[in-house]
Protein backbone atom coordinates (compact mmCIF):
# COMPACT_ATOMS: atom_id res chain seq x y z
CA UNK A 1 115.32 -71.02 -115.36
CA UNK A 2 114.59 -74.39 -116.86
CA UNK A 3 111.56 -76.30 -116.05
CA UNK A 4 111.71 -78.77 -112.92
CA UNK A 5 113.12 -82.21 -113.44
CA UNK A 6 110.70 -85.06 -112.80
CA UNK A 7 110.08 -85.58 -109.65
CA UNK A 8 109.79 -89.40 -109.90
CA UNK A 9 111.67 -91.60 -107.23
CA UNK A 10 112.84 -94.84 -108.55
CA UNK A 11 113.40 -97.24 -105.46
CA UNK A 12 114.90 -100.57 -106.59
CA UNK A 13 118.10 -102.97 -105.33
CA UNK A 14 121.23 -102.54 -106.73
CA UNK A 15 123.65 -105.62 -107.21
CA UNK A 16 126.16 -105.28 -104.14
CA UNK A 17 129.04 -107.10 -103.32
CA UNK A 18 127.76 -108.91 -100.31
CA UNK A 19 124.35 -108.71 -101.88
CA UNK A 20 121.23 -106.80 -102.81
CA UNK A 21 121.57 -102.78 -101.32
CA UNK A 22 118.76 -100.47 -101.12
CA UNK A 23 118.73 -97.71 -103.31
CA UNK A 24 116.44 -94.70 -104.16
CA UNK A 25 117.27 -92.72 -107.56
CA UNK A 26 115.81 -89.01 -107.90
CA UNK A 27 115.61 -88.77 -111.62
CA UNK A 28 117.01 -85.73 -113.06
CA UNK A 29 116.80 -84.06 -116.84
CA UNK A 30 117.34 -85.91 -119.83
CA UNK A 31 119.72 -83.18 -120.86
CA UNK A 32 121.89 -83.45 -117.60
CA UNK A 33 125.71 -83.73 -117.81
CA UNK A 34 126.41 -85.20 -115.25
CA UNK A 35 125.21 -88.32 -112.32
CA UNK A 36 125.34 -87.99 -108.83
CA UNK A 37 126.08 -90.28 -105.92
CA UNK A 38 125.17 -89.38 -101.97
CA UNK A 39 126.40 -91.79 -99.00
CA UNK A 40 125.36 -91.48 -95.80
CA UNK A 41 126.64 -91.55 -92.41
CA UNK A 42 127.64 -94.30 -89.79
CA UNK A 43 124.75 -96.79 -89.48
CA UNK A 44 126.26 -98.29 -86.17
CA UNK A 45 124.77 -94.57 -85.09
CA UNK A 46 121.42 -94.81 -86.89
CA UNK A 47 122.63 -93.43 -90.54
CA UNK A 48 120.75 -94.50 -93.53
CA UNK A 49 120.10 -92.84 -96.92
CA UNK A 50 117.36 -90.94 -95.45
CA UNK A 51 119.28 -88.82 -92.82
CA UNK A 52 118.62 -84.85 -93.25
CA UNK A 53 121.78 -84.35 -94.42
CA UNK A 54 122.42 -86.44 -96.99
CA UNK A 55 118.70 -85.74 -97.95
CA UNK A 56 119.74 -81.92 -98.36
CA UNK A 57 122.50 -83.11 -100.75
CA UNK A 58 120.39 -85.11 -102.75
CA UNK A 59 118.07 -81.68 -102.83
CA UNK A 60 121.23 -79.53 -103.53
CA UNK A 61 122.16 -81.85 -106.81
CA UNK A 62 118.76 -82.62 -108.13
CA UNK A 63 118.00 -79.17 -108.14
CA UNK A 64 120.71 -78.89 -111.05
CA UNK A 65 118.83 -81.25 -112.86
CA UNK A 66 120.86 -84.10 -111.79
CA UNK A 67 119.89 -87.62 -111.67
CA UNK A 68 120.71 -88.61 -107.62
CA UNK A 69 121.56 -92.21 -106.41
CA UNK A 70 121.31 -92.55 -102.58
CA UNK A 71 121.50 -96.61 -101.25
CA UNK A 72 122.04 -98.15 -97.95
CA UNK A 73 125.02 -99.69 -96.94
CA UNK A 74 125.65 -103.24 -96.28
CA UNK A 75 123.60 -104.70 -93.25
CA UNK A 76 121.44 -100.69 -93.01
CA UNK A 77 117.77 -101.38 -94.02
CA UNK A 78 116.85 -103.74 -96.11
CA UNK A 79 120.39 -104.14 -97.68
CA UNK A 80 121.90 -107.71 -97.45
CA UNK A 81 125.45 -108.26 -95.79
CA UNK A 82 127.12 -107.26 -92.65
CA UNK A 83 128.75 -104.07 -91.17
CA UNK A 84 132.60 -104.13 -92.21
CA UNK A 85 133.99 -101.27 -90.77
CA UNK A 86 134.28 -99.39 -93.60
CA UNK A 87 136.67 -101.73 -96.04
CA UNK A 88 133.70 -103.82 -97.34
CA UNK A 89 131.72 -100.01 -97.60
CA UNK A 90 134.00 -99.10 -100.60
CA UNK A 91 133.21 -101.73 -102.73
CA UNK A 92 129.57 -101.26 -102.13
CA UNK A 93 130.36 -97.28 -102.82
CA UNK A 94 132.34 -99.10 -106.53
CA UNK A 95 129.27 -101.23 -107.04
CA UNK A 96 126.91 -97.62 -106.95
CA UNK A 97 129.59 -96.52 -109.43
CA UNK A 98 129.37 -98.96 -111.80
CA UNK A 99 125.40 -98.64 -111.58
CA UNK A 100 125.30 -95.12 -112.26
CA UNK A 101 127.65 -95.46 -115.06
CA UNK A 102 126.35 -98.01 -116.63
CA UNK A 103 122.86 -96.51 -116.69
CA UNK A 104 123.65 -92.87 -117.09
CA UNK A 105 127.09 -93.17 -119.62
CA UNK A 106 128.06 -90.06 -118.16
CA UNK A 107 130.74 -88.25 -115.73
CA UNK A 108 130.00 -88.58 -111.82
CA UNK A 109 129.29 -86.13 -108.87
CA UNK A 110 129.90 -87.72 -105.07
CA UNK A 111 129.20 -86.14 -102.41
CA UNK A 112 129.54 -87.88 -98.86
CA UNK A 113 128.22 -87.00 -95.46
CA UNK A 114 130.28 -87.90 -92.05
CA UNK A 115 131.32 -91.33 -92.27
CA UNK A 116 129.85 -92.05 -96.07
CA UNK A 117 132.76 -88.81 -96.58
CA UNK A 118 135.64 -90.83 -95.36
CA UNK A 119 133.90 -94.37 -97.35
CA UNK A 120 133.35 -92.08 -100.26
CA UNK A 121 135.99 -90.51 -100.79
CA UNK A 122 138.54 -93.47 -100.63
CA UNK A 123 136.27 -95.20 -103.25
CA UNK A 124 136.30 -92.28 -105.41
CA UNK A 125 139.43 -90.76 -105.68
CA UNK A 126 141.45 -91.21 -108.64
CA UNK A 127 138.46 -92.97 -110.01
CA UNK A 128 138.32 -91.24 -113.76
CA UNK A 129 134.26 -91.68 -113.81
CA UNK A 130 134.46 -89.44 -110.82
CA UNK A 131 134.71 -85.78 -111.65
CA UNK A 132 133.95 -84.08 -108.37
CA UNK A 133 133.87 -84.60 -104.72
CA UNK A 134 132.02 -83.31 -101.39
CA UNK A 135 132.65 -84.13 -98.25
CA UNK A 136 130.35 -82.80 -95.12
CA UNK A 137 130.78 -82.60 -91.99
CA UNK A 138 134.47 -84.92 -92.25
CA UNK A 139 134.78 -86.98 -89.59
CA UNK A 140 138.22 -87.36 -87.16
CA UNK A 141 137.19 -88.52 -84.30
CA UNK A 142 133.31 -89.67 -83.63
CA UNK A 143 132.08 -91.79 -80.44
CA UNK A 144 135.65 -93.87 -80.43
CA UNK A 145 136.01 -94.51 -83.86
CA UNK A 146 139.35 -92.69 -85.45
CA UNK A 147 139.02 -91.81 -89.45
CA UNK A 148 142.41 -91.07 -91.10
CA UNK A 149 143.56 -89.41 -94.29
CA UNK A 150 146.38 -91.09 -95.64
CA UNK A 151 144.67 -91.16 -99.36
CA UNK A 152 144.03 -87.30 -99.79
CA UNK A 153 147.50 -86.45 -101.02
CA UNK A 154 146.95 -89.08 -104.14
CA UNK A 155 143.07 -87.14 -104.34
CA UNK A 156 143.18 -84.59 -107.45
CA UNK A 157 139.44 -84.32 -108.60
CA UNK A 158 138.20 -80.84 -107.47
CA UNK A 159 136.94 -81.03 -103.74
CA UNK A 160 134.95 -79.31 -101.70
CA UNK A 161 134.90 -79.69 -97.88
CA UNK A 162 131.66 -78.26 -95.85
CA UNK A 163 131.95 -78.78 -92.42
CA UNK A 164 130.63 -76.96 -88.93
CA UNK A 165 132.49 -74.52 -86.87
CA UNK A 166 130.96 -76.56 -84.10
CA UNK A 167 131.80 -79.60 -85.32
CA UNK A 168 132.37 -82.19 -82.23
CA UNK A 169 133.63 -85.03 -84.53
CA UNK A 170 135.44 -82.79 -86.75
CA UNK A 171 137.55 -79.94 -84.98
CA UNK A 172 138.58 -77.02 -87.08
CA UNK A 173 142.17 -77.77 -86.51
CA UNK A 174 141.91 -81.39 -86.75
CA UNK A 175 140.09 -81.01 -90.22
CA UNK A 176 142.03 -77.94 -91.80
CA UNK A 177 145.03 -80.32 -90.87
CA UNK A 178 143.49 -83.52 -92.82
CA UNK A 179 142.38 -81.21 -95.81
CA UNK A 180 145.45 -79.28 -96.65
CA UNK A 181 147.31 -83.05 -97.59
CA UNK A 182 145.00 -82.47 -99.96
CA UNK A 183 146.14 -80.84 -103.91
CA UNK A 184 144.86 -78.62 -105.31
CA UNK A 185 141.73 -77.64 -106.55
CA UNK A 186 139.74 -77.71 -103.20
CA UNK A 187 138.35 -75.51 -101.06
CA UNK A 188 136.98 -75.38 -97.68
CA UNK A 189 133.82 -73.87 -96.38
CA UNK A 190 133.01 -73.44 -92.57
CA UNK A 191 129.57 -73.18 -91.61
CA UNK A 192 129.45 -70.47 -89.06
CA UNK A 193 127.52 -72.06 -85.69
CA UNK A 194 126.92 -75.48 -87.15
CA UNK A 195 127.77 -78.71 -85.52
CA UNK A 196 128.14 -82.05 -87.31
CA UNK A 197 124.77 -82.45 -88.36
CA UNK A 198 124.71 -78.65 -89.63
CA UNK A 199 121.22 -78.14 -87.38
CA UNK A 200 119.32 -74.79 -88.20
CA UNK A 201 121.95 -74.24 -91.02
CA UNK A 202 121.34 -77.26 -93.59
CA UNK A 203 120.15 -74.31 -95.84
CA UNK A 204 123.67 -73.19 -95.84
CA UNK A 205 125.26 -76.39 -97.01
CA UNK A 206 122.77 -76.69 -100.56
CA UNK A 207 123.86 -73.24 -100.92
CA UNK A 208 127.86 -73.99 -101.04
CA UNK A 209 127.48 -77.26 -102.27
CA UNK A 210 125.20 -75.30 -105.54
CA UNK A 211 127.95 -72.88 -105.63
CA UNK A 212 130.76 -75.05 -105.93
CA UNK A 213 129.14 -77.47 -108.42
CA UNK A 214 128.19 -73.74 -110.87
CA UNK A 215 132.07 -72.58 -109.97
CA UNK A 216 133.45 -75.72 -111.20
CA UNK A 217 131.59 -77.38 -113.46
CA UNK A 218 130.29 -74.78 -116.82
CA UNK A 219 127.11 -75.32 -117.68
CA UNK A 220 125.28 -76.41 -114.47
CA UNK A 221 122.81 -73.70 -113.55
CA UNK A 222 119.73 -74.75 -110.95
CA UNK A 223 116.44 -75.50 -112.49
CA UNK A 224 114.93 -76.17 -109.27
CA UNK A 225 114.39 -72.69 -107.63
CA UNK A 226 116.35 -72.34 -104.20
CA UNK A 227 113.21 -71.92 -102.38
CA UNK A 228 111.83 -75.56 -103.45
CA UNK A 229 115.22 -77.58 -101.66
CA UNK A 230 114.57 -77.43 -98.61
């Protein structure tokens, strides 16, 4: 095992596209291949970059030595603009992008929880800088909003979708349904007696998400032992 990546948190704004948005960068190895970018969920239901979820994540991909972007959306925190419903979202998901690539020069990792999934993914996908995706808890239906699918089909970086058994904004059949428009590669892990915000079993998710990243990606290995991400 390598030795552990600083642990140094960078917190700076990044140039949005309704403004400044609040970002927080856990540096990673020099020697790292690769960037990583987390969103998190719905801030109309309290989600920032901090949630436990997308905190997890972060955890799960610094622990491969990554470096790890996390910022808040538009109007969340102290980042400038207004909520847009999740069209104005993407661009501030492209404006993380561009940041990371710029400063790193190298390929991407995103990973997405809830309704940063659904953002996410529609910013990422077919985006060459963007090697990999991961998608938690994938929302269908949550408190009256509807998420749809429609841009999975055209989606061909490897994905991997984590998502509770319990789910109560993602039901099994509703998400199995959205992920097999989906090519191949992908995969699908259930989290046995999870709901959305994987409760008791956020353990669980760093371990898939590590798996997946070693599976598909040669030459990631942790350097952080598993016992230090929680």
């Amino acid at each position: 095992m390598e030795s552990t990546p600083p642990a140094a948190i960078r917190s700076f704004d990044l140039a949005g596209p309704a403004g400044r948005l609040e970002a927080l960068l856990n540096t990673g190895s020099l020697e790292a291949a690769y960037s990583a970018l987390v969103c998190h969920p719905h801030p109309m239901g309290g989600g920032t970059m901090h949630n436990k979820v997308v905190y997890h994540a972060m955890k799960a991909l610094h622990g491969l030595g990554l470096p790890v972007l996390r910022f808040n959306f538009r109007g969340t925190g102290r980042s400038e603009g207004t909520h847009d419903d999740g069209q104005g979202e993407q661009d501030d998901v492209r404006a993380a992008l561009n940041w990371l690539d710029r400063e790193f020069q190298r390929p991407i990792l995103f990973a997405g929880f809830s309704f940063g999934a659904n953002v996410g993914m529609r910013a990422c996908c077919g985006d060459p800088r963007v090697r990999g995706l991961i998608a938690l808890g994938l929302p269908v239906l949550a408190e009256g909003r509807g998420y749809t699918y429609g841009y999975l089909p055209a989606c061909r970086q490897p994905k991997l979708f984590i998502s509770g058994e319990r789910d109560q904004y993602g039901p099994m059949q509703a998400v199995e349904a959205a992920v097999a428009t989906a090519p191949e590669p992908k995969q699908l892990v259930w989290i046995a007696d999870a709901d959305h915000f994987f409760v008791g079993k956020l353990d669980k998710v760093q371990a898939a998400i590590v798996d997946w990243v070693i599976q598909n990606f040669p030459g990631m290995r942790p350097v952080i032992h598993p016992a230090q991400l929680e």
